[in-house]
Protein backbone atom coordinates (compact mmCIF):
# COMPACT_ATOMS: atom_id res chain seq x y z
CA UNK A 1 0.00 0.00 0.00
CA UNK A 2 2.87 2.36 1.01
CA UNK A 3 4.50 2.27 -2.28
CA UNK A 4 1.12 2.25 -4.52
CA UNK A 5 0.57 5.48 -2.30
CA UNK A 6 4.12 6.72 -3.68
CA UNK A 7 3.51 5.93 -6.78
CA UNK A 8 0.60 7.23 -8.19
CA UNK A 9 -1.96 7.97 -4.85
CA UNK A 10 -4.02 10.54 -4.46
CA UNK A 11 -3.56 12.71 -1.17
CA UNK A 12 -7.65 12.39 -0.67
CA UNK A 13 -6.72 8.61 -0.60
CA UNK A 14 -3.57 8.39 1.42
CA UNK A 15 -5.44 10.19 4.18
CA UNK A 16 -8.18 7.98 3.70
CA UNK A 17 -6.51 5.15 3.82
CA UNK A 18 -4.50 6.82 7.69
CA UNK A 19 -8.24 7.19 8.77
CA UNK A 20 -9.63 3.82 8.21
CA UNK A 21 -6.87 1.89 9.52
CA UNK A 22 -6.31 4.43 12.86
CA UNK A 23 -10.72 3.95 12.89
CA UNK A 24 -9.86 0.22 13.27
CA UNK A 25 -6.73 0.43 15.47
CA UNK A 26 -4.37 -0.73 12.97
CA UNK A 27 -0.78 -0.02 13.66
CA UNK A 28 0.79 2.18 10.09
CA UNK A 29 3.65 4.08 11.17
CA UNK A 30 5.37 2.52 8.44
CA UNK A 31 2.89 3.88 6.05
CA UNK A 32 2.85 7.34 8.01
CA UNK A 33 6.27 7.41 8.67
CA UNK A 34 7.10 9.09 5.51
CA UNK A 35 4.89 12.43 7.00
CA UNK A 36 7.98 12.41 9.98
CA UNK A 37 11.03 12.37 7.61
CA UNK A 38 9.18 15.56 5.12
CA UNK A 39 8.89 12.88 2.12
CA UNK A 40 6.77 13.50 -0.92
CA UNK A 41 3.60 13.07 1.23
CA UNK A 42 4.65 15.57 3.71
CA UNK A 43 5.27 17.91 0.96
CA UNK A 44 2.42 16.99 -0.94
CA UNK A 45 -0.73 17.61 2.03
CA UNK A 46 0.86 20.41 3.35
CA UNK A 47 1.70 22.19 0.17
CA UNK A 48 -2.05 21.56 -0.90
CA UNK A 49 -3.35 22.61 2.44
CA UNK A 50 -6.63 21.00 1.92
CA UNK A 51 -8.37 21.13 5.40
CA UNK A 52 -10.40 17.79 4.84
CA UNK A 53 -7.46 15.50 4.50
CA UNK A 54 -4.56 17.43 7.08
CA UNK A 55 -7.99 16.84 9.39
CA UNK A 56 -7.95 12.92 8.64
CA UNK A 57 -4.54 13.14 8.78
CA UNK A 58 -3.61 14.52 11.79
CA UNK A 59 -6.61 13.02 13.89
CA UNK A 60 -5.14 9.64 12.55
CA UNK A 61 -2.16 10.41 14.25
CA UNK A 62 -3.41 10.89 17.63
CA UNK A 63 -6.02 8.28 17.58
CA UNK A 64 -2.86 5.86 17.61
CA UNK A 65 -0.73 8.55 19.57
CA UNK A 66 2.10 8.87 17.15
CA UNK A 67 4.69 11.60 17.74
CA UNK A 68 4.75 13.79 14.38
CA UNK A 69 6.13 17.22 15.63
CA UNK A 70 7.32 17.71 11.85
CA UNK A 71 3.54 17.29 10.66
CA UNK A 72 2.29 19.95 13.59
CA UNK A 73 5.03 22.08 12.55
CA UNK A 74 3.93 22.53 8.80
CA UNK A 75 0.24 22.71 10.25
CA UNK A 76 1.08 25.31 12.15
CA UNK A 77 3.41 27.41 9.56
CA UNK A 78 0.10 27.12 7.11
CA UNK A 79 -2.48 27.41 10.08
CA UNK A 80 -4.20 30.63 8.14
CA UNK A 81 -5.30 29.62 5.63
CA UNK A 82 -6.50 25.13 6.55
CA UNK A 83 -8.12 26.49 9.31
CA UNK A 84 -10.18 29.44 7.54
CA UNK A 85 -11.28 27.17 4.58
CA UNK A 86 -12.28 24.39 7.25
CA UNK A 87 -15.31 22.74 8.26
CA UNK A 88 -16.53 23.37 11.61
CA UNK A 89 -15.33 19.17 12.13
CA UNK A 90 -12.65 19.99 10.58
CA UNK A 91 -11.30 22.51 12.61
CA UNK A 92 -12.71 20.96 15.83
CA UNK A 93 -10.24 17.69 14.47
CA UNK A 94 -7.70 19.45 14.35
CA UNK A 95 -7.74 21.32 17.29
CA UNK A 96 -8.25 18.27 19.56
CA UNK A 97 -5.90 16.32 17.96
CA UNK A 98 -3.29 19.01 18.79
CA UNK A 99 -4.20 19.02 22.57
CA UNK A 100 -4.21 15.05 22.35
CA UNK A 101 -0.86 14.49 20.98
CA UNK A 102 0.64 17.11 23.83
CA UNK A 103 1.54 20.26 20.40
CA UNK A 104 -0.08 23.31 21.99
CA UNK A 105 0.73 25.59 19.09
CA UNK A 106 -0.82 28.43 19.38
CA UNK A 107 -0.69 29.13 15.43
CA UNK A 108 -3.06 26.65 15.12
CA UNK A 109 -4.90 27.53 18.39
CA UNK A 110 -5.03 31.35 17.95
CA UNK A 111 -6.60 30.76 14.34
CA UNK A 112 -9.42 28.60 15.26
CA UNK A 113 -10.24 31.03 18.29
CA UNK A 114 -11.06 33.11 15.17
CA UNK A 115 -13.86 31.01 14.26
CA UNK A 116 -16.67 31.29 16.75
CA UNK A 117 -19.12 32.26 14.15
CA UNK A 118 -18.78 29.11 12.45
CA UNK A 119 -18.53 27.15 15.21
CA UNK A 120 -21.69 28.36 16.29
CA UNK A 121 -23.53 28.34 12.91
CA UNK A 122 -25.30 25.15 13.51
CA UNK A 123 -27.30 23.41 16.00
CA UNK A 124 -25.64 20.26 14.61
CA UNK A 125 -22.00 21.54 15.73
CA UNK A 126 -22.30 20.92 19.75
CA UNK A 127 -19.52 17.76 19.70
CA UNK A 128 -17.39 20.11 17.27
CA UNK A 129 -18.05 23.06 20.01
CA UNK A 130 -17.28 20.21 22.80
CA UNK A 131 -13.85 18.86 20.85
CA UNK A 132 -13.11 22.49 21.01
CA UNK A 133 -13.35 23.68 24.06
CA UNK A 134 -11.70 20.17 25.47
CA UNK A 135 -9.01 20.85 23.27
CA UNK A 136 -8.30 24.70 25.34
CA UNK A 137 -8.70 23.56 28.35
CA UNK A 138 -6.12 20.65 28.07
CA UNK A 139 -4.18 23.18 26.17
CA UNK A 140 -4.36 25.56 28.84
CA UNK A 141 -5.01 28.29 26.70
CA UNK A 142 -8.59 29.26 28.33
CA UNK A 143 -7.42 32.14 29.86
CA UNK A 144 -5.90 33.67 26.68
CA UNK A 145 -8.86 32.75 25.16
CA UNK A 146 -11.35 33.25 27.42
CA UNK A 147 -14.25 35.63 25.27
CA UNK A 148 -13.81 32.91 22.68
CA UNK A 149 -13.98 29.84 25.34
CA UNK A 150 -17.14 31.32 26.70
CA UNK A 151 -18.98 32.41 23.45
CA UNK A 152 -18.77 28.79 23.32
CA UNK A 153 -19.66 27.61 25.87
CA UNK A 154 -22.30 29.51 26.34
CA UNK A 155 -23.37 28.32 22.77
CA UNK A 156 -23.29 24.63 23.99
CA UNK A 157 -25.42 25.19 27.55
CA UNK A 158 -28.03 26.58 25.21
CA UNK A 159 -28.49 23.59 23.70
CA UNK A 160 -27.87 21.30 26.32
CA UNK A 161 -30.89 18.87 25.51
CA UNK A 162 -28.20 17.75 22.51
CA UNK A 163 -25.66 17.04 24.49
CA UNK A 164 -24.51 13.78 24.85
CA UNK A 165 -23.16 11.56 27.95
CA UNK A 166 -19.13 11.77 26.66
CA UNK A 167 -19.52 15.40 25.83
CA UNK A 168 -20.80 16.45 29.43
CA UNK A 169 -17.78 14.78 31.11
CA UNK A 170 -16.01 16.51 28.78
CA UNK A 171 -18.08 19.53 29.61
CA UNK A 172 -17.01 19.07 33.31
CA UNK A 173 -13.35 18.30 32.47
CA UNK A 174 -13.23 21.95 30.81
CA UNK A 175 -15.18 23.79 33.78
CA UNK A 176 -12.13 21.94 35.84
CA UNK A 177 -9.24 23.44 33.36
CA UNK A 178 -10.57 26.85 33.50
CA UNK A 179 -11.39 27.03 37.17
CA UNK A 180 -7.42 26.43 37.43
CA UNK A 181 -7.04 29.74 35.14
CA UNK A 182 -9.17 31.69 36.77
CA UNK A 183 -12.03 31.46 34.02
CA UNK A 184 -15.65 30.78 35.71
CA UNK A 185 -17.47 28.64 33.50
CA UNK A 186 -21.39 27.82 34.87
CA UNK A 187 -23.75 25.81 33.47
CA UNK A 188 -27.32 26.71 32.63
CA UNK A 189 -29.72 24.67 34.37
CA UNK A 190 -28.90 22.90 38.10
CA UNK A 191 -29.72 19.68 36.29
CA UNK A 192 -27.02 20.12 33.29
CA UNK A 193 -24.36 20.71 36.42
CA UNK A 194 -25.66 17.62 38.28
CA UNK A 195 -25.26 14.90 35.42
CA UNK A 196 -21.78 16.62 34.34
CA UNK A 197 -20.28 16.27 38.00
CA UNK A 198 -22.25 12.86 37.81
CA UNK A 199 -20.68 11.12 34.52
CA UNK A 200 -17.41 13.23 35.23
CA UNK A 201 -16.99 11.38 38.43
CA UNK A 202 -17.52 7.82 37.16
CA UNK A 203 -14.76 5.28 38.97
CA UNK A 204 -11.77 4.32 36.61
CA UNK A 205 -10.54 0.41 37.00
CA UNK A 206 -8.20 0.27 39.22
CA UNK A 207 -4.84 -1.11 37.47
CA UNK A 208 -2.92 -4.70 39.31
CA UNK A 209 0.21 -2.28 38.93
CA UNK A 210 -1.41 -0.08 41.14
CA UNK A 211 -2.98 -2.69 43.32
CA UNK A 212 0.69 -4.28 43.96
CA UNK A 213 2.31 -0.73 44.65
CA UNK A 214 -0.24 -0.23 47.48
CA UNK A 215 0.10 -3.66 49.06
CA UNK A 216 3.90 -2.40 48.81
CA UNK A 217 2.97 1.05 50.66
CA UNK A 218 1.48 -0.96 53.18
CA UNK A 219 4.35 -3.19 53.71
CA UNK A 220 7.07 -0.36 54.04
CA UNK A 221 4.84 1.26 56.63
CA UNK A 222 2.66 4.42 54.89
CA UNK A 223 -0.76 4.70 55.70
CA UNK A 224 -3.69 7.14 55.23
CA UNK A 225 -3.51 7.16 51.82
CA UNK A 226 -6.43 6.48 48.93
CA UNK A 227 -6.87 5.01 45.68
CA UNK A 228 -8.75 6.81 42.64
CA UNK A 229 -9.84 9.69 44.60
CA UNK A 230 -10.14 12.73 42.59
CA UNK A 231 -7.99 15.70 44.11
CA UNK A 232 -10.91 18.25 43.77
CA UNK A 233 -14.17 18.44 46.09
CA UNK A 234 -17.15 16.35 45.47
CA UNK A 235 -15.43 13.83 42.43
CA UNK A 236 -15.79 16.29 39.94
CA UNK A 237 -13.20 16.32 37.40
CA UNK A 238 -13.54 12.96 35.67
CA UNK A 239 -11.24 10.16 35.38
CA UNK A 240 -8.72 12.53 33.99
CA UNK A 241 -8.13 14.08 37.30
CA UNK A 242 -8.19 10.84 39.64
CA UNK A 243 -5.03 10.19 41.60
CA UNK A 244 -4.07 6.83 41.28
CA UNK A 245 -2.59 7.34 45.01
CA UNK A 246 -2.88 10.26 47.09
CA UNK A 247 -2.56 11.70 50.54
CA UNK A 248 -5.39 14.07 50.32
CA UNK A 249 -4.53 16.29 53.46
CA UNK A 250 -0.73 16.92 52.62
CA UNK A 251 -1.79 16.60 48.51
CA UNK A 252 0.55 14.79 47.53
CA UNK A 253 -0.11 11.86 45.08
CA UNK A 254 1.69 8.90 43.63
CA UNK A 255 1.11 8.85 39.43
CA UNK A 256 2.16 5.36 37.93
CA UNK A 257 2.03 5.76 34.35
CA UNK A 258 2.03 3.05 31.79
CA UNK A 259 2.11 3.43 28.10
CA UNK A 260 -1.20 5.45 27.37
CA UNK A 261 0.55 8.56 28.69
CA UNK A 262 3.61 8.40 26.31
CA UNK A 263 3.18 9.30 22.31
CA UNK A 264 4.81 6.64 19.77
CA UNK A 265 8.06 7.91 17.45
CA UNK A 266 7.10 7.47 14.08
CA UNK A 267 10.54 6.55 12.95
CA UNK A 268 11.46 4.15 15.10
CA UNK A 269 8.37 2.65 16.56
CA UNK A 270 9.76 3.30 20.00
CA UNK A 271 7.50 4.30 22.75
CA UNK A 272 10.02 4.49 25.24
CA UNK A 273 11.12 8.30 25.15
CA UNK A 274 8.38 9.63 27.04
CA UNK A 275 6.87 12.00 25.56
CA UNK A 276 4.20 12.96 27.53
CA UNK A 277 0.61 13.32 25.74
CA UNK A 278 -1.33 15.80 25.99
CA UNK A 279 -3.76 14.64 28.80
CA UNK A 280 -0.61 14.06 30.65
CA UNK A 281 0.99 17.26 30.47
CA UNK A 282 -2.41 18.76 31.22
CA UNK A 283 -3.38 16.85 34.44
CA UNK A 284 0.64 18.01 35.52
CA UNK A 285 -0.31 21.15 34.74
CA UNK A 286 -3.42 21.47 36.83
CA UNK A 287 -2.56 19.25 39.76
CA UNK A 288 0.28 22.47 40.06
CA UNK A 289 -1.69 24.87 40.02
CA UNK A 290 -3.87 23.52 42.84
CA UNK A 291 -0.96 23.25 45.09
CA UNK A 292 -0.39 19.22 44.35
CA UNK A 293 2.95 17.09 44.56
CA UNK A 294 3.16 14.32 42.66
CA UNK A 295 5.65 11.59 42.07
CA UNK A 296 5.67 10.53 38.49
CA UNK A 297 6.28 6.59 37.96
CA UNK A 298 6.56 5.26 34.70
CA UNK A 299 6.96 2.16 33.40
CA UNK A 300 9.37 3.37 30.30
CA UNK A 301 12.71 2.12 28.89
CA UNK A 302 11.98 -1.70 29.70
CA UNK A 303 13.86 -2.52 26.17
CA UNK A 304 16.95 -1.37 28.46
CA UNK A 305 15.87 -2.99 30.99
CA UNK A 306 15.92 0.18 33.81
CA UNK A 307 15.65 -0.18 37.09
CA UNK A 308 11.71 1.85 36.46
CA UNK A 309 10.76 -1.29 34.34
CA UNK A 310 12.67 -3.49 36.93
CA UNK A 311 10.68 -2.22 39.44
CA UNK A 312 7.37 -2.48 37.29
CA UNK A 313 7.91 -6.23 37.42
CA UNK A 314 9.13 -6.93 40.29
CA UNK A 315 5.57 -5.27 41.38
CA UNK A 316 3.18 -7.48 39.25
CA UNK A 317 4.71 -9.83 40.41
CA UNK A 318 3.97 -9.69 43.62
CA UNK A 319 7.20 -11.50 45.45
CA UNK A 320 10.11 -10.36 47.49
CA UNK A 321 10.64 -7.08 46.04
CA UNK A 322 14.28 -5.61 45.96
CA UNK A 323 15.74 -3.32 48.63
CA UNK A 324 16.46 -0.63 45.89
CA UNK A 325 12.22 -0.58 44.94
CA UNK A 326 11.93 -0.51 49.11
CA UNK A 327 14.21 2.52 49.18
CA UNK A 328 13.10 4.13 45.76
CA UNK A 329 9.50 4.15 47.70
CA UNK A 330 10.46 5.37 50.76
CA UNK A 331 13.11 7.62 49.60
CA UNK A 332 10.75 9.80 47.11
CA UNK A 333 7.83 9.73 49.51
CA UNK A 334 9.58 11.22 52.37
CA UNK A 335 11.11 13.92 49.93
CA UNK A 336 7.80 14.95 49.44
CA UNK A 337 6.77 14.98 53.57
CA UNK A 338 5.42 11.36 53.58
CA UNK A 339 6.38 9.18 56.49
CA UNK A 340 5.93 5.48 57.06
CA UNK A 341 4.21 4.99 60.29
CA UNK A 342 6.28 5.39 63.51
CA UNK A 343 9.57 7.11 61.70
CA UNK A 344 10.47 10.58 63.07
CA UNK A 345 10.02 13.03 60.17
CA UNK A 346 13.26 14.72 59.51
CA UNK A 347 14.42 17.19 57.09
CA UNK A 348 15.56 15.71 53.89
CA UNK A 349 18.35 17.18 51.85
């Protein structure tokens, strides 16, 4: 397929062809790679700038969470003129695909802010006005934004009998990003704020990784601590904002990452570089600015065989663990003010 593409494909079909394998979750970062290394694709979709296929394109990309900074980057130089010609969709794809993949450009963002009158020129738009306004708020760009973010959302709350169960978590998600900027975003009725907080506050799975680390908190001595507790009042927030550990009075939480949170290099097929995502750099973000610490575990590098992955193991597997995981835990938590039971709480350097 790659080289048929080469040959003699059409740009409306190469992205067409991205689309329907990222709809079906089929690996191609072979067949996308050539977007990474500015081949004759690159050069072809961003030198035609047609909106509809950089759209398929790029969402593609972060369905399957491939790093493509060199695709964002010709996006953005040509950000004018795809988004102007766009779709509401389109532009709504775009910008969400943007905040997914962790590229908060604001050439691309500061364009689309410019098109509230078509984003609001249709009852029919209010996921495209959702996508949108998800895609500030993980962006963090609400404040800088914020006449646009609220002409908005003001747009979707007056239609909120069209508004599905997915878009009001994501509804509460972006009241959650811009309460952390300072931007007061209401909804209309009491009931529309009731079944946001409601679906927003649904209980994530909790992971065996993070089942084994707290029997291994227990062990070592720390107490008082919860699982999948959201850090803000009530459970609002959604699953995006849930702690996977957390000391709610001191707030400071324990993050164990696997590979959702980390984007994939086109290149190489290596996911082991962490690069954060975009839902990962946001929740960072806003667990700051609400006064959070939070010890960041991930399960990276294991084709190295680190001591991170090491200690990933050794925790599913639930044996003897070594003494460097015991005093990895213990060390980092008491950096941060956490104590096992009993131990006098000294300064640490």
């Amino acid at each position: 397929i790659k080289e048929e593409l080469r040959r003699g494909g059409s740009m409306q079909r190469y992205a067409n062809v991205l689309w329907s394998m990222a709809r079906m979750g089929l690996e191609f970062d072979s067949l996308a790679g050539d977007i990474e290394v500015r081949g004759k694709m690159y050069r072809d979709l961003i030198k035609e700038g047609d909106t509809q296929h950089i759209s398929n394109v790029v969402w593609s990309m972060s369905k399957m969470m491939y790093d493509c900074p060199n695709l964002a980057d010709g996006v953005g130089r040509r950000a004018e003129g795809i988004i102007e010609r766009g779709k509401p969709n389109e532009i709504a794809n775009i910008a969400s695909s943007f905040a997914k993949l962790g590229y908060f450009d604001d050439r691309v963002f500061s364009q689309v802010a410019r098109q509230s009158r078509k984003l609001c020129s249709s009852p029919s738009n209010t996921q495209c006005q959702c996508n949108v306004l998800y895609a500030f708020g993980v962006s963090g760009k609400m404040k800088e934004y914020e006449g646009f973010v609220k002409e908005i959302w003001d747009e979707v709350m007056s239609r909120e009998e069209r508004v599905g169960r997915e878009e009001r978590r994501q509804l509460e998600l972006v009241r959650m990003f811009g309460r952390s900027e300072g931007v007061e975003l209401k909804s209309k009725t009491e009931k529309m704020g009731r079944d946001m907080k409601m679906v927003a506050g649904t209980e994530n799975p909790v992971s065996s990784w993070e089942f084994l680390v707290k029997r291994k908190l227990i062990d070592l001595g720390f107490r008082n601590f919860k699982t999948e507790c959201s850090p803000f009042e009530g459970a609002s927030g959604g699953g995006l904002l849930k702690l996977d550990i957390a000391w709610e009075k001191e707030k400071v939480a324990i993050e164990l990452n696997g590979p959702s949170h980390y984007l994939t290099c086109l290149r190489t097929g290596d996911d082991t570089r962490m690069i954060e995502n975009g839902k990962t750099k946001a929740k960072k973000r806003l667990l700051k600015s609400f006064g959070w610490k939070v010890l960041s575990v991930s399960y990276h590098a294991h084709r190295k065989e680190s001591f991170y992955f090491k200690m990933y193991k050794e925790s599913r597997k639930g044996d003897k663990t070594p003494a460097q995981v015991n005093n990895f835990w213990v060390r980092e938590l008491e950096a941060l003010g956490i104590y096992p039971v009993g131990k006098r709480k000294e300064s640490v350097q």
